[in-house]
N, C-alpha and C. Protein backbone atom coordinates (compact mmCIF):
# COMPACT_ATOMS: atom_id res chain seq x y z
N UNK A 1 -19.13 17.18 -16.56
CA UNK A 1 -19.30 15.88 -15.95
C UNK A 1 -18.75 15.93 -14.52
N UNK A 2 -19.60 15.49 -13.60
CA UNK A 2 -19.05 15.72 -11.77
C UNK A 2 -18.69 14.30 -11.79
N UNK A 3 -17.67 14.14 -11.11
CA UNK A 3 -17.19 13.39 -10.38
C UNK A 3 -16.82 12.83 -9.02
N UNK A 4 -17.45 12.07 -8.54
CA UNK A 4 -17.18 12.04 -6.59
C UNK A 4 -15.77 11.32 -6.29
N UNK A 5 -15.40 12.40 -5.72
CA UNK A 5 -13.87 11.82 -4.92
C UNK A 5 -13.51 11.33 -3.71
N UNK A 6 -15.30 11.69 -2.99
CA UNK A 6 -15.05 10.48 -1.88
C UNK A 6 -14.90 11.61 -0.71
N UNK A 7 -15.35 11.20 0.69
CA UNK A 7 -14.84 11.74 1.38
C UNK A 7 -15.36 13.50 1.43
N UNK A 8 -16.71 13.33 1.01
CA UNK A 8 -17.33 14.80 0.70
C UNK A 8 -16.84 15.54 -0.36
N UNK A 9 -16.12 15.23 -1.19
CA UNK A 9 -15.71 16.06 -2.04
C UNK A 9 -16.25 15.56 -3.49
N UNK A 10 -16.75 16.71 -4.39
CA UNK A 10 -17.06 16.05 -5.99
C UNK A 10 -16.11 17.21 -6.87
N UNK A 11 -15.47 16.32 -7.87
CA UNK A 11 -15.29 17.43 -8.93
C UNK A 11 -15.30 17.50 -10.00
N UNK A 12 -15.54 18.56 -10.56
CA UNK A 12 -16.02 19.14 -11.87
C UNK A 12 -14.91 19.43 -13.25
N UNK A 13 -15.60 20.10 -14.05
CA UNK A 13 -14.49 20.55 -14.59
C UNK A 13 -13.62 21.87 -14.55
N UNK A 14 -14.12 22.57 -13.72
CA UNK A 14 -13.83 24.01 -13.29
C UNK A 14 -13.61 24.15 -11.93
N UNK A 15 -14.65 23.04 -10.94
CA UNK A 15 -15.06 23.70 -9.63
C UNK A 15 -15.25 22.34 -8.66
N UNK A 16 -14.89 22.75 -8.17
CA UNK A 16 -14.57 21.73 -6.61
C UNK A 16 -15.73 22.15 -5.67
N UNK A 17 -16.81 21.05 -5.10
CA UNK A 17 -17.69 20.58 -4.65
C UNK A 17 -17.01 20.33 -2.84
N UNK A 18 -17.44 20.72 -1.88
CA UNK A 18 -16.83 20.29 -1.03
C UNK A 18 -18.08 19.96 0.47
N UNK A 19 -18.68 18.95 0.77
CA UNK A 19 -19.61 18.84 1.67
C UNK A 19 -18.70 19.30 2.85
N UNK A 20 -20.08 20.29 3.27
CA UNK A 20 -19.93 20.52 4.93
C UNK A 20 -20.17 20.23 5.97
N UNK A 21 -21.09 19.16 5.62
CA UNK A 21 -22.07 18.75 6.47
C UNK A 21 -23.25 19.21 6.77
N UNK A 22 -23.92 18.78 7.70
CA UNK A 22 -25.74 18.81 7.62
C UNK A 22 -25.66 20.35 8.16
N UNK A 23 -26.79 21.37 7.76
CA UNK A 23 -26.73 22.50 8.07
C UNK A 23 -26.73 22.52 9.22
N UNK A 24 -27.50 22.15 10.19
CA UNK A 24 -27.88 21.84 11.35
C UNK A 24 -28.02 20.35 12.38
N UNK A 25 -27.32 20.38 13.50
CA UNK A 25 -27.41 19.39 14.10
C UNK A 25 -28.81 18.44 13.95
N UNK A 26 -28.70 17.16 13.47
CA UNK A 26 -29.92 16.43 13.03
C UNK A 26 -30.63 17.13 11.88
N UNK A 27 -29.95 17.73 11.21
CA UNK A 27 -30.90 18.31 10.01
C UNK A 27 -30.34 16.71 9.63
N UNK A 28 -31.13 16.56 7.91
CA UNK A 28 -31.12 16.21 6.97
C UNK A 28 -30.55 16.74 5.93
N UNK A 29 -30.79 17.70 5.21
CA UNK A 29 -29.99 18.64 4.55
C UNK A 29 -28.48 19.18 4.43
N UNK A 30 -27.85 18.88 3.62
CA UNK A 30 -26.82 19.64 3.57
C UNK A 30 -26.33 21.26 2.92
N UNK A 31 -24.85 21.32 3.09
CA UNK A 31 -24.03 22.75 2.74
C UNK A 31 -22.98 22.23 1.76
N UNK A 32 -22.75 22.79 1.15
CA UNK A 32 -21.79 22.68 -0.07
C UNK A 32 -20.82 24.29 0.02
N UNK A 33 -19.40 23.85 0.08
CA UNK A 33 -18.38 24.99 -0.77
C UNK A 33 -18.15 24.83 -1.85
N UNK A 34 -18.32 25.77 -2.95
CA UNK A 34 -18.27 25.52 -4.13
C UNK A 34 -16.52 26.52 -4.22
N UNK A 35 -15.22 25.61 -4.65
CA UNK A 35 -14.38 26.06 -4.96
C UNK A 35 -13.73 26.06 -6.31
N UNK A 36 -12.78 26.65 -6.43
CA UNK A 36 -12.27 26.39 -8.04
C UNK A 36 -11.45 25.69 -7.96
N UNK A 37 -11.22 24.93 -8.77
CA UNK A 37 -9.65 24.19 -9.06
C UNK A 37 -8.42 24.43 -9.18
N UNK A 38 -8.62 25.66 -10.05
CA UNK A 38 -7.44 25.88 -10.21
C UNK A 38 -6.36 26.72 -8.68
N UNK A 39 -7.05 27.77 -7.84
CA UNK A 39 -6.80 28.61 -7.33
C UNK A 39 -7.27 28.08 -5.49
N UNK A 40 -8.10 27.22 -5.33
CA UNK A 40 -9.28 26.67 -4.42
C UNK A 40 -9.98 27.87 -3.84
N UNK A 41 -10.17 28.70 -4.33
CA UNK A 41 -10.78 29.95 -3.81
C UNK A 41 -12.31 29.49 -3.62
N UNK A 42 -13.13 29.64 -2.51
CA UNK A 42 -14.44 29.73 -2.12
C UNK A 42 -15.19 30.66 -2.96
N UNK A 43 -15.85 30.17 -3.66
CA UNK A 43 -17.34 30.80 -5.12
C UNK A 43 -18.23 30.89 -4.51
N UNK A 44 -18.87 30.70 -3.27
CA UNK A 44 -19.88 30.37 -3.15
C UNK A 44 -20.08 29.15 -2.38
N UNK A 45 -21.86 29.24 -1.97
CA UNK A 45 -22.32 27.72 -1.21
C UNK A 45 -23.64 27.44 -1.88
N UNK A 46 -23.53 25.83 -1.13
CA UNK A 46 -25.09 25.60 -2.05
C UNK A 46 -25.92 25.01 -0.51
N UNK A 47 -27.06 25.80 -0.91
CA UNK A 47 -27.93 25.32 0.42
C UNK A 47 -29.01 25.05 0.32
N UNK A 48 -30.07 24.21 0.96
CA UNK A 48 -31.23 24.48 0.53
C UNK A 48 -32.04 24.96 0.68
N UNK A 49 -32.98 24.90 0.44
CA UNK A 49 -33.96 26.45 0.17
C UNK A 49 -35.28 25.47 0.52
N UNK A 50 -36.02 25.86 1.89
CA UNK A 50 -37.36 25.10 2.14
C UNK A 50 -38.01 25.62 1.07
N UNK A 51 -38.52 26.63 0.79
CA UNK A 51 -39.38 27.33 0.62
C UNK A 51 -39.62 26.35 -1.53
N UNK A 52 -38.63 26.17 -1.73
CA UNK A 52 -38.40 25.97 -2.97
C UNK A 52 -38.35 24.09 -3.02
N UNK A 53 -37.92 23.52 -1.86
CA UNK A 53 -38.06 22.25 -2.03
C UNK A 53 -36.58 22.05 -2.69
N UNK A 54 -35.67 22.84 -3.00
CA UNK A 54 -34.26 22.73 -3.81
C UNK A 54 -32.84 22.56 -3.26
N UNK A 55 -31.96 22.62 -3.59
CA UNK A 55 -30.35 23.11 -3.69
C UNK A 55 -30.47 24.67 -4.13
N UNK A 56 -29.93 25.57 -3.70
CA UNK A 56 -29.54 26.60 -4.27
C UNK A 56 -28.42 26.94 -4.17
N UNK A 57 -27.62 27.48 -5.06
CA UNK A 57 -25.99 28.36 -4.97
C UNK A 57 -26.27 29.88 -4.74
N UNK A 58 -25.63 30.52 -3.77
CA UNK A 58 -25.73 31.46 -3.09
C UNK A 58 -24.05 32.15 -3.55
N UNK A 59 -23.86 33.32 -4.77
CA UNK A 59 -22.45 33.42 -4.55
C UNK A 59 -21.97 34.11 -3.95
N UNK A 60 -20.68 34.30 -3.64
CA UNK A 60 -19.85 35.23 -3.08
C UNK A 60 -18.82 36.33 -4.01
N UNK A 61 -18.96 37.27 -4.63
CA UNK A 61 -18.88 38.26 -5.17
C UNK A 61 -17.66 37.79 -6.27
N UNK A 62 -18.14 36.70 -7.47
CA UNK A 62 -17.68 35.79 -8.30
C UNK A 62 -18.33 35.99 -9.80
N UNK A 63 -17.52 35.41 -10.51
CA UNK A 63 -18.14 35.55 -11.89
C UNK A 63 -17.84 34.50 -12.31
N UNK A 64 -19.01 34.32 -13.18
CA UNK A 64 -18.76 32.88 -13.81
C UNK A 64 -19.21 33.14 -15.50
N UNK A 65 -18.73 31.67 -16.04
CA UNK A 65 -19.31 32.05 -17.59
C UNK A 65 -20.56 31.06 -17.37
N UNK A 66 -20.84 30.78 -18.16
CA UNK A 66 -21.96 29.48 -18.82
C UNK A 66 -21.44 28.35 -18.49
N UNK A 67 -20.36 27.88 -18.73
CA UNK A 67 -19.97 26.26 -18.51
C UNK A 67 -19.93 26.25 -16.80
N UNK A 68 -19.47 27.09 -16.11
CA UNK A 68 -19.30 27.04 -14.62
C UNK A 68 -20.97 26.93 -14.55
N UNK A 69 -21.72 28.05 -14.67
CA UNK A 69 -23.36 27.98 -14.30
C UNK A 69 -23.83 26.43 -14.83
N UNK A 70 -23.40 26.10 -15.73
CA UNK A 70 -23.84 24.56 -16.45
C UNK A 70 -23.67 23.67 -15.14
N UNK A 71 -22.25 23.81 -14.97
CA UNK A 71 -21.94 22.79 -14.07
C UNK A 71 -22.93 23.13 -12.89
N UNK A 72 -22.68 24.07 -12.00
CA UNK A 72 -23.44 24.55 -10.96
C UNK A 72 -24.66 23.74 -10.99
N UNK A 73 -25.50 24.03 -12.10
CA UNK A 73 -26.82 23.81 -12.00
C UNK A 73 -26.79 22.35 -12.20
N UNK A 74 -25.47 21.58 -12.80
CA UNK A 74 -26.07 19.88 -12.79
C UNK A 74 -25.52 19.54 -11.57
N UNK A 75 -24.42 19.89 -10.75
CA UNK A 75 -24.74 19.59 -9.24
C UNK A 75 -26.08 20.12 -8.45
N UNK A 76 -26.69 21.26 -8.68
CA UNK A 76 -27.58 21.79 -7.89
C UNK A 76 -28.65 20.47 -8.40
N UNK A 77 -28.80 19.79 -9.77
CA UNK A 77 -29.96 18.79 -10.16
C UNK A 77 -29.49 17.75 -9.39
N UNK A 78 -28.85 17.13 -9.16
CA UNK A 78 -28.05 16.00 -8.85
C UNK A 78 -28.56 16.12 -7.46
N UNK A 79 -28.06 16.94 -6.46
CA UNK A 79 -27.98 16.95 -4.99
C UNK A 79 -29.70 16.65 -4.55
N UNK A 80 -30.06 17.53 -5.20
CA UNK A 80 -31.91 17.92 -4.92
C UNK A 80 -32.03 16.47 -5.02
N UNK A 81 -32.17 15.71 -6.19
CA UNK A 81 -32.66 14.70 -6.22
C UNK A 81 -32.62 13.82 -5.74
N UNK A 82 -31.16 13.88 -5.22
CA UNK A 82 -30.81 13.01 -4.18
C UNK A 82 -31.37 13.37 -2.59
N UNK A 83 -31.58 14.54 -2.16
CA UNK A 83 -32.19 14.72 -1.32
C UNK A 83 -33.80 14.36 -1.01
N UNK A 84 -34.50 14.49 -2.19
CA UNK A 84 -35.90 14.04 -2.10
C UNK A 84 -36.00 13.16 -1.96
N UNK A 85 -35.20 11.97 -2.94
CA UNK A 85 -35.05 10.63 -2.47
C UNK A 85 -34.84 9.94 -1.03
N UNK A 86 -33.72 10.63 -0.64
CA UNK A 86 -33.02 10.36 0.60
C UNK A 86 -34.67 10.69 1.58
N UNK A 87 -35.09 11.80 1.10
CA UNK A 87 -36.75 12.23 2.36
C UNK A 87 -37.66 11.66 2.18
N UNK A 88 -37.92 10.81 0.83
CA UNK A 88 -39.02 9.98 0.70
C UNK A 88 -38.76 9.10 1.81
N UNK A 89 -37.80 8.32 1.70
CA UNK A 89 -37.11 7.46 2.42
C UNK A 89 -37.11 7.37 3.97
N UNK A 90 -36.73 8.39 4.16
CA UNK A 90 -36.72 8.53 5.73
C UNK A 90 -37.87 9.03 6.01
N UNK A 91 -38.66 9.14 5.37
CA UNK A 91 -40.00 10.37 6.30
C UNK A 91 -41.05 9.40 6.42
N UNK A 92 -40.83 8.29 5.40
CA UNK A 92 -42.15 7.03 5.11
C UNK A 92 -42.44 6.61 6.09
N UNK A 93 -41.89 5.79 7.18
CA UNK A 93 -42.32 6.02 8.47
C UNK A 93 -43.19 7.03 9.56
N UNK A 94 -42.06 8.09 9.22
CA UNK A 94 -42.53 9.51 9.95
C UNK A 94 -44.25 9.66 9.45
N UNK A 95 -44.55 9.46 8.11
CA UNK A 95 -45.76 9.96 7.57
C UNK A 95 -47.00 8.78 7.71
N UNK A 96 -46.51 7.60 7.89
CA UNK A 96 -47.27 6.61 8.43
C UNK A 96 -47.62 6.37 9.83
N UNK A 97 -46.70 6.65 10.28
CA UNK A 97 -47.41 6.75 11.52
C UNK A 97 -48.47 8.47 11.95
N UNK A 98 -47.77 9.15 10.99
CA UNK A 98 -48.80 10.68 11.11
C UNK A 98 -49.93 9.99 10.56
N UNK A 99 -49.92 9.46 10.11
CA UNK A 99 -51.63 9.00 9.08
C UNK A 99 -52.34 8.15 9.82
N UNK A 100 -51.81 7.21 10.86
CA UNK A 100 -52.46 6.61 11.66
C UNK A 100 -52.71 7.63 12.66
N UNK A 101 -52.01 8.28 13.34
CA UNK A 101 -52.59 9.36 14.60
C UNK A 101 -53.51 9.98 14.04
N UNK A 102 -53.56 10.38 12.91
CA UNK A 102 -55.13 11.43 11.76
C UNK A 102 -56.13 10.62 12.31
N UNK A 103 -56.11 9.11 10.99
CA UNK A 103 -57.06 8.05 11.20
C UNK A 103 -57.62 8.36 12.14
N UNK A 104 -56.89 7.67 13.28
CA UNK A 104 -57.42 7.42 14.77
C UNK A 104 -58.08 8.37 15.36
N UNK A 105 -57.85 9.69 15.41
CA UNK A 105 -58.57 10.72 15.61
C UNK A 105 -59.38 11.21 15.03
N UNK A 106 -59.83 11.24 13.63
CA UNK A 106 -61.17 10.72 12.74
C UNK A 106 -61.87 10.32 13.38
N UNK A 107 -62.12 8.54 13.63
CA UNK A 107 -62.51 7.78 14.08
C UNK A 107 -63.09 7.85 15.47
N UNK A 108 -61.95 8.58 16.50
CA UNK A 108 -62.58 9.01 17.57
C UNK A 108 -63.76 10.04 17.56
N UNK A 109 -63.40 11.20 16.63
CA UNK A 109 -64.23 11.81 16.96
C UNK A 109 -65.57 11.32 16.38
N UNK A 110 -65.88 10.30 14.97
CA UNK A 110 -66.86 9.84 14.66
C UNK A 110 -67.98 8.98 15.85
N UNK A 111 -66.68 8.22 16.68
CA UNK A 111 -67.18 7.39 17.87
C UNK A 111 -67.80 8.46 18.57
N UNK A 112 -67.18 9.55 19.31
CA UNK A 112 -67.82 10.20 20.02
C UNK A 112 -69.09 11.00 19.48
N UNK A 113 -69.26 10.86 18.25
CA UNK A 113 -70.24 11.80 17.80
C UNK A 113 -71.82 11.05 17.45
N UNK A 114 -71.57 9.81 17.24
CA UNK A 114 -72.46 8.17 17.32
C UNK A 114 -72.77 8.03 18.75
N UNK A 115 -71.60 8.32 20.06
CA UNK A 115 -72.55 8.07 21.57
C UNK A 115 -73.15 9.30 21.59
N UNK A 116 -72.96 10.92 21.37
CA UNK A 116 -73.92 11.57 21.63
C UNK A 116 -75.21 11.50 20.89
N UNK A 117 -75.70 11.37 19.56
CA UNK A 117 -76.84 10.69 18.53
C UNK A 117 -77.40 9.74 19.94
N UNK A 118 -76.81 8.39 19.95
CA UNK A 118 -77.51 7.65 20.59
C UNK A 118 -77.92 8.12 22.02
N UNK A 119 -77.10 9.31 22.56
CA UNK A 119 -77.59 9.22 24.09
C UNK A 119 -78.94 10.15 23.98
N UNK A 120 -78.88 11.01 22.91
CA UNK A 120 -80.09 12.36 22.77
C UNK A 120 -80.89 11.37 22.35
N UNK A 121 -81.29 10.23 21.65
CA UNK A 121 -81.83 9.47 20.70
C UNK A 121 -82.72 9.03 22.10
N UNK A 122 -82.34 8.05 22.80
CA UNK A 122 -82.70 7.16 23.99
C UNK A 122 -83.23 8.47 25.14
N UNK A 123 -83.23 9.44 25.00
CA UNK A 123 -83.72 9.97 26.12
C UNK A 123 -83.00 10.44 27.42
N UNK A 124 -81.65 9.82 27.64
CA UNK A 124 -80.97 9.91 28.72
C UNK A 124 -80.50 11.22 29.16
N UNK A 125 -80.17 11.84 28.17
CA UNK A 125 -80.26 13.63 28.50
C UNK A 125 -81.51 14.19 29.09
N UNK A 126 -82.70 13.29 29.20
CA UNK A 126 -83.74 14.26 29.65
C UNK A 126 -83.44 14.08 31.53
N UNK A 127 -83.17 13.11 31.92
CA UNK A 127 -83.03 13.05 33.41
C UNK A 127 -81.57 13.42 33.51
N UNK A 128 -80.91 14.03 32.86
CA UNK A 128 -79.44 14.89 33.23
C UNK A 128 -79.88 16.36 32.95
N UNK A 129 -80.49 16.49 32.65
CA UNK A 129 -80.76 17.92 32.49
C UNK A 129 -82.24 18.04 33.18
N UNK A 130 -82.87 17.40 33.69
CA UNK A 130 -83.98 17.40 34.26
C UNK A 130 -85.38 17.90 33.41
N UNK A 131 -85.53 17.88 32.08
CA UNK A 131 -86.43 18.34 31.72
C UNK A 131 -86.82 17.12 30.56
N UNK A 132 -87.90 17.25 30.05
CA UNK A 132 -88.09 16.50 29.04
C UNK A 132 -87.26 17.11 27.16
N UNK A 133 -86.82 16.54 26.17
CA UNK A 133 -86.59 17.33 25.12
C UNK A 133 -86.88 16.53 24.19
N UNK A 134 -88.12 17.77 23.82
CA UNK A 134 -89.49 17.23 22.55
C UNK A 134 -88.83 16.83 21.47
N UNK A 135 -89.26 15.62 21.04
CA UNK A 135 -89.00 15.14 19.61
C UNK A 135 -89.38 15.49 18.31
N UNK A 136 -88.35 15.54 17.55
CA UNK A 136 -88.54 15.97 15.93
C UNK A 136 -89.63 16.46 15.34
N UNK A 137 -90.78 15.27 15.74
CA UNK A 137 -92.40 15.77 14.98
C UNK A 137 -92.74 16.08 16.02
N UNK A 138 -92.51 16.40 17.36
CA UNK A 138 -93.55 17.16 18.40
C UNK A 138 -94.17 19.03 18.16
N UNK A 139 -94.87 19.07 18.61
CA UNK A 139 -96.09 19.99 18.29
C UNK A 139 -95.27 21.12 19.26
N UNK A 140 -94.29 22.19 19.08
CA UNK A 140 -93.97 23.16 20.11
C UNK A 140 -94.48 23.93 20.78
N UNK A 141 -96.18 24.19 20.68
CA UNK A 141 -96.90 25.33 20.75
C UNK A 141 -97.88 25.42 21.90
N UNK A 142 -96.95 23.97 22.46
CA UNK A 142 -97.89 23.77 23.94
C UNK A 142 -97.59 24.30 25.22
């Protein structure tokens, strides 16, 4: 069972949780020290992993049994989830307005693709290019 103590820190029953803050200036994402309780010795970090969409624990030349990995992995569930949440959140904007710049550029290019139809349609390319250009059912063989 984790417990938050506030102040970046969560703890466990074995292992002390310690936020580091965002990996990177303006990231989103965070770093975790994973220490022990008893000793505060550094186990390891938890970081996330683009590639995976996750939390991962990364150790540092440590052994653990099953109840430590237990724990590990229900902070590693915990954090993630809270992170996706936290990105739904903040990105909903970010992705609405990406969906309107798409739209809009759709749209443009549909517009622009309706004035060229109509300008070949009406003829007006034939006195910009100076020649006449035979229509659909015209006879080519003249």
């Amino acid at each position: 069972m984790l417990k938050d103590l506030g102040k970046g820190f969560t703890q466990g029953q074995y292992l002390f949780y310690h936020d580091k803050g965002p990996v990177a200036k303006g990231a989103v994402t965070r770093k975790f020290d994973v220490c022990t309780r008893e000793s505060g010795i550094i186990i390891g970090q938890i970081r996330w992993k683009n590639h995976w969409k996750k939390y991962i624990f990364v150790p540092i030349n440590c052994i653990l049994d099953a109840t430590c990995m237990q724990e590990i992995a229900e902070f590693l569930n915990l954090k993630t989830t809270d992170q996706k949440k936290d990105w739904k959140e903040t990105n909903f904007k970010f992705r609405q307005k990406y969906d309107m710049t798409k739209r809009n550029a759709q749209k443009q290019a549909r517009l622009e693709s309706l004035r060229y139809n109509s300008v070949v349609e009406s003829g007006t390319v034939n006195t910009l290019v100076g020649g006449s250009i035979p229509s659909a059912g015209a006879n080519l063989e003249n």
